[in-house]
PDB file of N, CA and C in Angstrom:
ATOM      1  N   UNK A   1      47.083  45.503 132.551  1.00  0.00           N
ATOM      2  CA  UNK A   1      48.356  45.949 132.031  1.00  0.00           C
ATOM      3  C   UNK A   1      49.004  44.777 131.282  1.00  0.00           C
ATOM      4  N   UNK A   2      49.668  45.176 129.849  1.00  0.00           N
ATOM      5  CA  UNK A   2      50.152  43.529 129.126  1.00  0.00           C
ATOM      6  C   UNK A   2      51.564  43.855 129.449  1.00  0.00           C
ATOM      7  N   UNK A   3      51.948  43.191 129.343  1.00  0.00           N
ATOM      8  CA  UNK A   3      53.913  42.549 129.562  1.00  0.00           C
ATOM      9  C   UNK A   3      54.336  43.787 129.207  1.00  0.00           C
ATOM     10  N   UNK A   4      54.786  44.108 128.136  1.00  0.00           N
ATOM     11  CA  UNK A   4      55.217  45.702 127.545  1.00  0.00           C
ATOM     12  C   UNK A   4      55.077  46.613 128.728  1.00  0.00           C
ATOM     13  N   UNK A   5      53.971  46.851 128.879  1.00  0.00           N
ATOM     14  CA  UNK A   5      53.970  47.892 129.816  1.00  0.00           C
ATOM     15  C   UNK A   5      54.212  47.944 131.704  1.00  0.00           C
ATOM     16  N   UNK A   6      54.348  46.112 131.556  1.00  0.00           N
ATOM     17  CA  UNK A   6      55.135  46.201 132.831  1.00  0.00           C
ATOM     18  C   UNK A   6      56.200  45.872 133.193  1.00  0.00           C
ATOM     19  N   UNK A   7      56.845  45.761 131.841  1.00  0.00           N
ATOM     20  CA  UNK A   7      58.262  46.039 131.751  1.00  0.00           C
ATOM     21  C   UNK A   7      58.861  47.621 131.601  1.00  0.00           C
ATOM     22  N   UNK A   8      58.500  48.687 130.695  1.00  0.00           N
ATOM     23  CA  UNK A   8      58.712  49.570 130.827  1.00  0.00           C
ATOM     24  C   UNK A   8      58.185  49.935 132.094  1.00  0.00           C
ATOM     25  N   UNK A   9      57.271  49.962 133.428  1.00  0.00           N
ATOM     26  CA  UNK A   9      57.226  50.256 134.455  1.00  0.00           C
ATOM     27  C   UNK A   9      58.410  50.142 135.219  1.00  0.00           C
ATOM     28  N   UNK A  10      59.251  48.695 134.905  1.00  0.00           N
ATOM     29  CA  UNK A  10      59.811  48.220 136.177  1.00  0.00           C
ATOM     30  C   UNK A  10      61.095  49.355 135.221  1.00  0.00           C
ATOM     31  N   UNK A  11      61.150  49.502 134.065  1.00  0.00           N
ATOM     32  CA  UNK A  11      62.125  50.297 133.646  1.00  0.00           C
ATOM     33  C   UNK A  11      62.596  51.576 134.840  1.00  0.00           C
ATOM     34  N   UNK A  12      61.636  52.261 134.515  1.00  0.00           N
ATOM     35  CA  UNK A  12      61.459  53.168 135.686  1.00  0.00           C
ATOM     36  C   UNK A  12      62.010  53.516 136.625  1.00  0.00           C
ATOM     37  N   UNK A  13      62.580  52.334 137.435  1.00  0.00           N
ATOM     38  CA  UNK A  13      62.482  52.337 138.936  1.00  0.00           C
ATOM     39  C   UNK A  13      63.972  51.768 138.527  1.00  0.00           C
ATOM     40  N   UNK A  14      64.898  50.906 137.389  1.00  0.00           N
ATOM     41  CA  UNK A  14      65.878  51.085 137.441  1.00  0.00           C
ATOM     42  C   UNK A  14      66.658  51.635 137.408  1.00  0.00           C
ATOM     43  N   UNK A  15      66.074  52.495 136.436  1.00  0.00           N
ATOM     44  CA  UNK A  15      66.662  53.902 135.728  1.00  0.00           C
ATOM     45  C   UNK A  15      66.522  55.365 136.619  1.00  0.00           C
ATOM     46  N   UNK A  16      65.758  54.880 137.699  1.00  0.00           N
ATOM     47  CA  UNK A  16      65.602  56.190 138.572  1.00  0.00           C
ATOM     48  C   UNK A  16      66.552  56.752 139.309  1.00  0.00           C
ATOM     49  N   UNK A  17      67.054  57.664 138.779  1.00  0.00           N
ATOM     50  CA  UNK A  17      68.202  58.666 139.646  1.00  0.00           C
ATOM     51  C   UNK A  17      68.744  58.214 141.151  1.00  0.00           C
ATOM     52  N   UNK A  18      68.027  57.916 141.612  1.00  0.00           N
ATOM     53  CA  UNK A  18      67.611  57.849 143.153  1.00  0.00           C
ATOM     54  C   UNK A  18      67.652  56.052 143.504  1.00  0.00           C
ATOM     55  N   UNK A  19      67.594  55.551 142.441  1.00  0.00           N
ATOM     56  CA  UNK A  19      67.979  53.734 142.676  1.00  0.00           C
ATOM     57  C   UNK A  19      69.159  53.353 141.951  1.00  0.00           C
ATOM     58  N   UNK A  20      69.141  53.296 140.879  1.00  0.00           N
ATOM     59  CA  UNK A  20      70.528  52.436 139.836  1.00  0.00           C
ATOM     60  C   UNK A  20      70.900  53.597 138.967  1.00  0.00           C
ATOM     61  N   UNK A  21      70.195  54.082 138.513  1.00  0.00           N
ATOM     62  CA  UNK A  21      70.613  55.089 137.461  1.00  0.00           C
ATOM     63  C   UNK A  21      71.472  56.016 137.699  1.00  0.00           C
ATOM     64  N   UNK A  22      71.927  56.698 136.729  1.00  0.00           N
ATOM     65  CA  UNK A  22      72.889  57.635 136.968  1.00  0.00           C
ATOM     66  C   UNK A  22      72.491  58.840 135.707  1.00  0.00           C
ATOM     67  N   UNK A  23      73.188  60.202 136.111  1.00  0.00           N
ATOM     68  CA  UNK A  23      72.754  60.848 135.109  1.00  0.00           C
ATOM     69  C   UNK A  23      73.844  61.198 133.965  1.00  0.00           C
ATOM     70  N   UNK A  24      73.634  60.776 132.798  1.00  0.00           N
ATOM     71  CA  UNK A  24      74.481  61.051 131.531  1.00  0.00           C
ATOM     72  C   UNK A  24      74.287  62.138 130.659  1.00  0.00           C
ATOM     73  N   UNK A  25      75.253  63.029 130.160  1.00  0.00           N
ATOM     74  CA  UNK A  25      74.712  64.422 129.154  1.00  0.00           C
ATOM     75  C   UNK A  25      75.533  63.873 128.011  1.00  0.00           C
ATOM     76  N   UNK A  26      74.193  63.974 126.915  1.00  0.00           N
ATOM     77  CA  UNK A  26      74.537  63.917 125.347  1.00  0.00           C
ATOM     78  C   UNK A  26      74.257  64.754 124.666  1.00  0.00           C
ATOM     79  N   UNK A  27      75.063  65.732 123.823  1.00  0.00           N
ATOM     80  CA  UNK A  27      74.659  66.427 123.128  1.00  0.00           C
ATOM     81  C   UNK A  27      73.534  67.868 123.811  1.00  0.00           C
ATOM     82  N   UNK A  28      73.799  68.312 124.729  1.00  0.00           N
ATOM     83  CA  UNK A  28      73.200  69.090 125.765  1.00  0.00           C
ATOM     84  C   UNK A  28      71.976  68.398 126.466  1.00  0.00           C
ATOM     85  N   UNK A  29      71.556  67.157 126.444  1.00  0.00           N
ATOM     86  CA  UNK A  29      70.636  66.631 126.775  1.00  0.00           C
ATOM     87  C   UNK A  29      70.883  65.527 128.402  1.00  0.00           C
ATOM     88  N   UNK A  30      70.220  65.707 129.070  1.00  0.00           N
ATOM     89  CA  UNK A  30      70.461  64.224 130.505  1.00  0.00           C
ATOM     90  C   UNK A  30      69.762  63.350 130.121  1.00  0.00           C
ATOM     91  N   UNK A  31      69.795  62.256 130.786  1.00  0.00           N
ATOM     92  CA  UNK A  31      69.075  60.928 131.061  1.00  0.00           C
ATOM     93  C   UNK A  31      69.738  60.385 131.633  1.00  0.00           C
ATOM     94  N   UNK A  32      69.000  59.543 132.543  1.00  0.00           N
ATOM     95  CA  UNK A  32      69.894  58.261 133.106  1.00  0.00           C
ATOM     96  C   UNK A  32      70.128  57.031 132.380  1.00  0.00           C
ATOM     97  N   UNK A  33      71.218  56.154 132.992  1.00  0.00           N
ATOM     98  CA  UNK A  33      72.341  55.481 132.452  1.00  0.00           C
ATOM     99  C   UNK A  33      72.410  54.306 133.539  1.00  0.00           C
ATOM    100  N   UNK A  34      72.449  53.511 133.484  1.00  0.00           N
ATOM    101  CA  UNK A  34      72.791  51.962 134.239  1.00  0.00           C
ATOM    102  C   UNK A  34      74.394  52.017 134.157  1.00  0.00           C
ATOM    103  N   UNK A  35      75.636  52.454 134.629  1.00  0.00           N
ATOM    104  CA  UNK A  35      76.857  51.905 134.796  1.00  0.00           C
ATOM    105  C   UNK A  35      77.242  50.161 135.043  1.00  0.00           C
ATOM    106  N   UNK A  36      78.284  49.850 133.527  1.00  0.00           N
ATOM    107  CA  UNK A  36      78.559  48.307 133.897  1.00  0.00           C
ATOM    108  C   UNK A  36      79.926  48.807 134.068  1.00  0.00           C
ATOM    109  N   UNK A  37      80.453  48.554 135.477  1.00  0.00           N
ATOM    110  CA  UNK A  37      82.400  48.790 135.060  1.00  0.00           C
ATOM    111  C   UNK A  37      82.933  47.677 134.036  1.00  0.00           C
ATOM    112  N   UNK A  38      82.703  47.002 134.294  1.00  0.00           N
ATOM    113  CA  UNK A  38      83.423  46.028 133.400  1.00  0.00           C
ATOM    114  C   UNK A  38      82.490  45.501 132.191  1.00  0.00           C
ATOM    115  N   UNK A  39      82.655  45.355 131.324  1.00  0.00           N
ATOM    116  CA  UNK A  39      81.587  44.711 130.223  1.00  0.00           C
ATOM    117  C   UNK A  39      82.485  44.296 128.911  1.00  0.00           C
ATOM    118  N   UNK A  40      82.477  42.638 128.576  1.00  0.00           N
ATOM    119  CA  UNK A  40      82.852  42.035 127.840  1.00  0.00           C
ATOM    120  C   UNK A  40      82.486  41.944 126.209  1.00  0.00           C
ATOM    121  N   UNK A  41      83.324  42.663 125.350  1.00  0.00           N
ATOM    122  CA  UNK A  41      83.035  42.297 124.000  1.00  0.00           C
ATOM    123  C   UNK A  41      83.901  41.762 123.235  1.00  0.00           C
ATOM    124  N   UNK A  42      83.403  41.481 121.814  1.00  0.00           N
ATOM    125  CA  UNK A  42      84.298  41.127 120.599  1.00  0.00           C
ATOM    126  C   UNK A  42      85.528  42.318 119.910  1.00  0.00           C
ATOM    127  N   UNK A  43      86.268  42.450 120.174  1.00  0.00           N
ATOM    128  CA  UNK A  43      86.958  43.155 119.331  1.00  0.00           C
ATOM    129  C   UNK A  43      87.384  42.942 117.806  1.00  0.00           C
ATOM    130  N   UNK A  44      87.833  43.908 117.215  1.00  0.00           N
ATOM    131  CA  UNK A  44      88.034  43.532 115.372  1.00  0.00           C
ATOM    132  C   UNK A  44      88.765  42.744 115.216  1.00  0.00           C
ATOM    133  N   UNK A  45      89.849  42.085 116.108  1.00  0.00           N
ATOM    134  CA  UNK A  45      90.790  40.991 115.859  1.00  0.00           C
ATOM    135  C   UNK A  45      90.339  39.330 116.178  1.00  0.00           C
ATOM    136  N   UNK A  46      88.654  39.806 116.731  1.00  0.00           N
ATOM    137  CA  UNK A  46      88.334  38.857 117.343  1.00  0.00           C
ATOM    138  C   UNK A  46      88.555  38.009 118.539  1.00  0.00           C
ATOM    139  N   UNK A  47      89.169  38.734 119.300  1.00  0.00           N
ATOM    140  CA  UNK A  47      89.454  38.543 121.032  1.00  0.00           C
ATOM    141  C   UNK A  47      88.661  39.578 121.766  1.00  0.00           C
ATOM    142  N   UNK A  48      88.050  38.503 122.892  1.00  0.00           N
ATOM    143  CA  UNK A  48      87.479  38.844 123.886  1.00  0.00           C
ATOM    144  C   UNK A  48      88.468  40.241 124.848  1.00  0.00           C
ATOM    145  N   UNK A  49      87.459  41.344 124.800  1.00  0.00           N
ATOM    146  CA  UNK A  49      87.912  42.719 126.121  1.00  0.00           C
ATOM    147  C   UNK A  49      86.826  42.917 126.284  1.00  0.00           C
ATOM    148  N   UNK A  50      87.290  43.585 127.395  1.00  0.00           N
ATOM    149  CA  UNK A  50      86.565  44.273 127.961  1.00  0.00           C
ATOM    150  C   UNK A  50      86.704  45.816 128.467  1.00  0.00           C
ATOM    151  N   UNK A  51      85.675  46.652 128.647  1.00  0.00           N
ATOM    152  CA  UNK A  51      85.300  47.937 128.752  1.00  0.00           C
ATOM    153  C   UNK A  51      84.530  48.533 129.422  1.00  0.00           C
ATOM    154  N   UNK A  52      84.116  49.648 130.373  1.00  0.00           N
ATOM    155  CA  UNK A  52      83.059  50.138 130.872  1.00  0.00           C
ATOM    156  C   UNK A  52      81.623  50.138 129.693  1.00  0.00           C
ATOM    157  N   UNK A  53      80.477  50.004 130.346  1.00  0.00           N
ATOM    158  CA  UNK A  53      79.468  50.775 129.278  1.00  0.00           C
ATOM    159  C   UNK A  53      78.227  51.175 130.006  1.00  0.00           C
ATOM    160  N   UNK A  54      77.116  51.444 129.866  1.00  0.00           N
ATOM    161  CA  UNK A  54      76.355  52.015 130.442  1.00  0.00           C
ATOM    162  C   UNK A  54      75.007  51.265 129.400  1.00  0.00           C
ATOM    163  N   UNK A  55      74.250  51.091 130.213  1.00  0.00           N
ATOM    164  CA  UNK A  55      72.981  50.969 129.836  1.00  0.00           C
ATOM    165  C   UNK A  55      71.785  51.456 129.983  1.00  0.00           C
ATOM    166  N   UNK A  56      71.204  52.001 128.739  1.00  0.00           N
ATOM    167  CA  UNK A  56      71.040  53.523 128.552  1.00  0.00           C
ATOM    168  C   UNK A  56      69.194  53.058 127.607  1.00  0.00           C
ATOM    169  N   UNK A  57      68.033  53.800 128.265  1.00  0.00           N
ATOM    170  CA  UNK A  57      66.606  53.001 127.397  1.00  0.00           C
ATOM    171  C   UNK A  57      66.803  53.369 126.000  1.00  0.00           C
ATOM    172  N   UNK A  58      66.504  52.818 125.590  1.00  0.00           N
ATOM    173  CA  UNK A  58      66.762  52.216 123.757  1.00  0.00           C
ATOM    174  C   UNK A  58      65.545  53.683 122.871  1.00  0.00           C
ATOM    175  N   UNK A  59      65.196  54.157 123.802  1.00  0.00           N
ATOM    176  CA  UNK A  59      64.410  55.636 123.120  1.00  0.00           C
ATOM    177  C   UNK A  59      65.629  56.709 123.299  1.00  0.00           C
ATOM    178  N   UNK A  60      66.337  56.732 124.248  1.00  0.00           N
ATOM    179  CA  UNK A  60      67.449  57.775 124.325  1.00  0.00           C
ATOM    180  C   UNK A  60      68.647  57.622 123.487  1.00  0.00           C
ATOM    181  N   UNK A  61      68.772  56.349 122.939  1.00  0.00           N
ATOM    182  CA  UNK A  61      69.860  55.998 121.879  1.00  0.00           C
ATOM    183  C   UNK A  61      70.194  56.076 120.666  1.00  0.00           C
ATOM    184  N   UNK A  62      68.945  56.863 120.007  1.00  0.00           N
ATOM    185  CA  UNK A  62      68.187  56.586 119.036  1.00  0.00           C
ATOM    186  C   UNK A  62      69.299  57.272 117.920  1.00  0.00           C
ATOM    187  N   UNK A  63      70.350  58.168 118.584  1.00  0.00           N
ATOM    188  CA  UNK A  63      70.738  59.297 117.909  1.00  0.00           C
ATOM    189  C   UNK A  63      72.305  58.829 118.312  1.00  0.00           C
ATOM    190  N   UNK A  64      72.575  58.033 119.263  1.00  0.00           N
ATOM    191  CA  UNK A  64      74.039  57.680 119.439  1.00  0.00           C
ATOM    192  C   UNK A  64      74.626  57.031 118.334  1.00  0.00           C
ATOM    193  N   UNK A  65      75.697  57.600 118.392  1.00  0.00           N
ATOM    194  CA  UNK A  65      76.436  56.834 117.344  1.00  0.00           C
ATOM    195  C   UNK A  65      77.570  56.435 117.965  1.00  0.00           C
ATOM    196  N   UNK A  66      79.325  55.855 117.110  1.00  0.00           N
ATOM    197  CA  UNK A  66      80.035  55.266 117.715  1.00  0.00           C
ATOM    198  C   UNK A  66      80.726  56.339 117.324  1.00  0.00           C
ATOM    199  N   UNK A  67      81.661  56.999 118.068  1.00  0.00           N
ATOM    200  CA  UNK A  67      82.582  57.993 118.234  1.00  0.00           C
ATOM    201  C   UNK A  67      82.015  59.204 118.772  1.00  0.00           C
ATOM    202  N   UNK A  68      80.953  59.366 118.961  1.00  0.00           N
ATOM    203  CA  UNK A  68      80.078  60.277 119.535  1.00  0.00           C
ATOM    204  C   UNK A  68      80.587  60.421 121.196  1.00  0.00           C
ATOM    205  N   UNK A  69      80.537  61.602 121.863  1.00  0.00           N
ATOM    206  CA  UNK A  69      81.393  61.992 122.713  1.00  0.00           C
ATOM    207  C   UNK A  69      79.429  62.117 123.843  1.00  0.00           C
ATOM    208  N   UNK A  70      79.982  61.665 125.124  1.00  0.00           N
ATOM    209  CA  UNK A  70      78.871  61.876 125.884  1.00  0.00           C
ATOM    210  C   UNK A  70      79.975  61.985 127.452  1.00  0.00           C
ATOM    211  N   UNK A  71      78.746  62.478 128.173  1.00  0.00           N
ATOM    212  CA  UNK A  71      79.543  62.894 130.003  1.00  0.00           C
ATOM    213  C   UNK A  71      78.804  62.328 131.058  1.00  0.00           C
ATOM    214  N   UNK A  72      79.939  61.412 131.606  1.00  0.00           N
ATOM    215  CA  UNK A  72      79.498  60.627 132.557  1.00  0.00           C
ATOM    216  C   UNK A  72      80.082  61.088 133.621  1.00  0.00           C
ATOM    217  N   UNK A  73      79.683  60.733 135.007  1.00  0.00           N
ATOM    218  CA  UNK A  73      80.700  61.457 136.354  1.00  0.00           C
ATOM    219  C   UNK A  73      81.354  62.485 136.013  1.00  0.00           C
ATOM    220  N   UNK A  74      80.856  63.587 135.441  1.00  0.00           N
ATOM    221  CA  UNK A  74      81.902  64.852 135.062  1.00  0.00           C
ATOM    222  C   UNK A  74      82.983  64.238 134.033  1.00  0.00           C
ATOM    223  N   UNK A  75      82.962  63.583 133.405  1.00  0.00           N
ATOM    224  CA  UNK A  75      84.301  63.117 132.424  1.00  0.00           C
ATOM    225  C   UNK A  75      84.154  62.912 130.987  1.00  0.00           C
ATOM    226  N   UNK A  76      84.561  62.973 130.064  1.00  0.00           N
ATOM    227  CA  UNK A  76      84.554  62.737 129.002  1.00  0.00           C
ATOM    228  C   UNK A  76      84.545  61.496 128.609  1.00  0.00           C
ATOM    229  N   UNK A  77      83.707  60.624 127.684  1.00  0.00           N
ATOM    230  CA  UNK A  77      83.936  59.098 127.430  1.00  0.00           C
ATOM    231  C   UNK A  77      83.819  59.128 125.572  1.00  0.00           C
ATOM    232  N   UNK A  78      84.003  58.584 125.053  1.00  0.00           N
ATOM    233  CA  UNK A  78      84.009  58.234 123.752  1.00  0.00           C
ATOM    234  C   UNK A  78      82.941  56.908 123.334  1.00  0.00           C
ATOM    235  N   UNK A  79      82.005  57.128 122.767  1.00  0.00           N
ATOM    236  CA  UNK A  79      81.274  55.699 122.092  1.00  0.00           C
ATOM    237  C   UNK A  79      82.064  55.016 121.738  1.00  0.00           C
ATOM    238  N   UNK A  80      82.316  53.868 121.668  1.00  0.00           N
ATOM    239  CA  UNK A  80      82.984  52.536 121.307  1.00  0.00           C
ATOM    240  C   UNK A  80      82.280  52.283 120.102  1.00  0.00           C
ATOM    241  N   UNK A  81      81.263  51.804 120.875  1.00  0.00           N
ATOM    242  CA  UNK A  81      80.137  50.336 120.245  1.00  0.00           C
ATOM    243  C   UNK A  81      78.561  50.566 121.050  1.00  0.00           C
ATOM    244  N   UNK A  82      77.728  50.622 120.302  1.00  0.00           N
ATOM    245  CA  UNK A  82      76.604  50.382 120.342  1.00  0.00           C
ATOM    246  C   UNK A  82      75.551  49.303 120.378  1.00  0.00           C
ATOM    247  N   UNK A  83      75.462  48.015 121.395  1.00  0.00           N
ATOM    248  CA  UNK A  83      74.500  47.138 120.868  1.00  0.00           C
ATOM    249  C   UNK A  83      73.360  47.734 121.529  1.00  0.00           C
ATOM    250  N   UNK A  84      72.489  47.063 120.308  1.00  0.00           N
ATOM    251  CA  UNK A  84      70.964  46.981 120.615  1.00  0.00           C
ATOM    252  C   UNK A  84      70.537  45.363 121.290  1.00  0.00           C
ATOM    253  N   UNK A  85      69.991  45.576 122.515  1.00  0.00           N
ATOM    254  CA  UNK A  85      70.254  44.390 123.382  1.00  0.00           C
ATOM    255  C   UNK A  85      68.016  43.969 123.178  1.00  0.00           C
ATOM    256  N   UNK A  86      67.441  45.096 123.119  1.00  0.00           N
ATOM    257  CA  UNK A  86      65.729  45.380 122.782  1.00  0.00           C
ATOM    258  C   UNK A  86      65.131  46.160 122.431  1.00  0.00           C
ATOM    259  N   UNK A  87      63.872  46.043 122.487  1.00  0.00           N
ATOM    260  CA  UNK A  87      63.195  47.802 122.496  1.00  0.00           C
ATOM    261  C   UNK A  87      63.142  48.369 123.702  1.00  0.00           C
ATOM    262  N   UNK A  88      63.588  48.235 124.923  1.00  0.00           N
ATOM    263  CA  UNK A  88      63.615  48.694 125.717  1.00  0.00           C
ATOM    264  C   UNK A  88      65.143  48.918 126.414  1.00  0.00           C
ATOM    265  N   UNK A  89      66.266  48.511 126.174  1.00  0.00           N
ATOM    266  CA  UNK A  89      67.476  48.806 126.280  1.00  0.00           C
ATOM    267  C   UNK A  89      68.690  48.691 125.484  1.00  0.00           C
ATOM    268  N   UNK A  90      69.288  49.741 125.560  1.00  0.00           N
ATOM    269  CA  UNK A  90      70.832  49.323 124.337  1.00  0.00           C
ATOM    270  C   UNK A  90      71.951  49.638 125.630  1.00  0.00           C
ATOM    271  N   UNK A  91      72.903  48.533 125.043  1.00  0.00           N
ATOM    272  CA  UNK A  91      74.495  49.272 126.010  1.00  0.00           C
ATOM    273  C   UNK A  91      74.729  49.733 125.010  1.00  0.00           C
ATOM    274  N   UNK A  92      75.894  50.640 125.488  1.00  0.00           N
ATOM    275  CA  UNK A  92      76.587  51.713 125.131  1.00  0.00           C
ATOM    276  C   UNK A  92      77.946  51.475 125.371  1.00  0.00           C
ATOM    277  N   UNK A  93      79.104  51.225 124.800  1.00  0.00           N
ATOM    278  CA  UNK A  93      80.275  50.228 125.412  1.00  0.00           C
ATOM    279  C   UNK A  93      81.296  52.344 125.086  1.00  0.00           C
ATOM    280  N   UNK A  94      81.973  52.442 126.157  1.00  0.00           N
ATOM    281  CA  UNK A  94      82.808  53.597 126.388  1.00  0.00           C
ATOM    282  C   UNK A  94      83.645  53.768 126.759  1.00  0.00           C
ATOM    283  N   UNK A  95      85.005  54.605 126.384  1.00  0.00           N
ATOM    284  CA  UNK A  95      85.831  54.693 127.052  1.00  0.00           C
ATOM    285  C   UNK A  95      86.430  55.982 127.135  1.00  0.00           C
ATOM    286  N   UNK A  96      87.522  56.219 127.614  1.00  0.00           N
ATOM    287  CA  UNK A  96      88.244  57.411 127.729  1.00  0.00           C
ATOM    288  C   UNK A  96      89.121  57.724 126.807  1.00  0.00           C
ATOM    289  N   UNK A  97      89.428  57.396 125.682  1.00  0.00           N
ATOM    290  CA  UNK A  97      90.465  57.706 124.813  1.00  0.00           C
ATOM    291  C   UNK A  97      88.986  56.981 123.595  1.00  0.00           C
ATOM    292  N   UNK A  98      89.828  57.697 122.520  1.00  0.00           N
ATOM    293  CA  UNK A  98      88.562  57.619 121.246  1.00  0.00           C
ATOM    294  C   UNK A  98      89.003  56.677 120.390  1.00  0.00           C
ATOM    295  N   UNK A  99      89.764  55.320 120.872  1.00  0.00           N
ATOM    296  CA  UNK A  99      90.338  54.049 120.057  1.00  0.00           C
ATOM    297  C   UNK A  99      88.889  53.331 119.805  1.00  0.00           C
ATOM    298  N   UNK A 100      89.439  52.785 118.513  1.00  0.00           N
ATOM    299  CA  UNK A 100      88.105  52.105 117.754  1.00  0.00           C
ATOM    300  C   UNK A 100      88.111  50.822 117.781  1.00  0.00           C
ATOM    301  N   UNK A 101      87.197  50.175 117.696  1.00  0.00           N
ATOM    302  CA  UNK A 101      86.594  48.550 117.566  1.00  0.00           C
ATOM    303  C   UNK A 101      87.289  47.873 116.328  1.00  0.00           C
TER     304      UNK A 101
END
């Protein structure tokens, strides 16, 4: 097995419902989601905030965009911001009101 593929293994087992993951609906679709409560970015004024986001495998993201509406814990969240962190994971920075970066 080369590196790649035993990294997407250990993916797996983070992302599993039943260990860390959680389940997120986009666009009528689930997958699981890594919850960060707190997660630090750049804002447009250039000061450090922070925000919930979720970290979400970088094949399920493919189609997120920023203002794009997804459901976490039964609730409504708003895309923020999108980084691409690899090929194997992107956060997803979210909140509850649809204010922009």
């Amino acid at each position: 097995m080369n590196f790649k593929d035993s990294i997407k293994q250990d993916l797996e087992v983070f992302f599993n419902l039943e260990e860390f993951g959680e389940e997120i609906v986009y666009n009528d679709t689930s997958f699981p989601a890594i919850f960060l409560n707190k997660s630090d970015y750049i804002a447009n004024d250039g000061y450090i905030d922070s925000t919930p986001a979720l970290l979400i495998k970088t094949t399920n993201a493919a189609n997120i965009y920023i203002g794009d509406v997804l459901y976490f814990r039964n609730e409504k969240f708003f895309v923020l911001k999108k980084e691409f962190k690899d090929e194997f994971v992107t956060k997803i920075y979210i909140s509850k009101d649809n204010r922009k970066f």
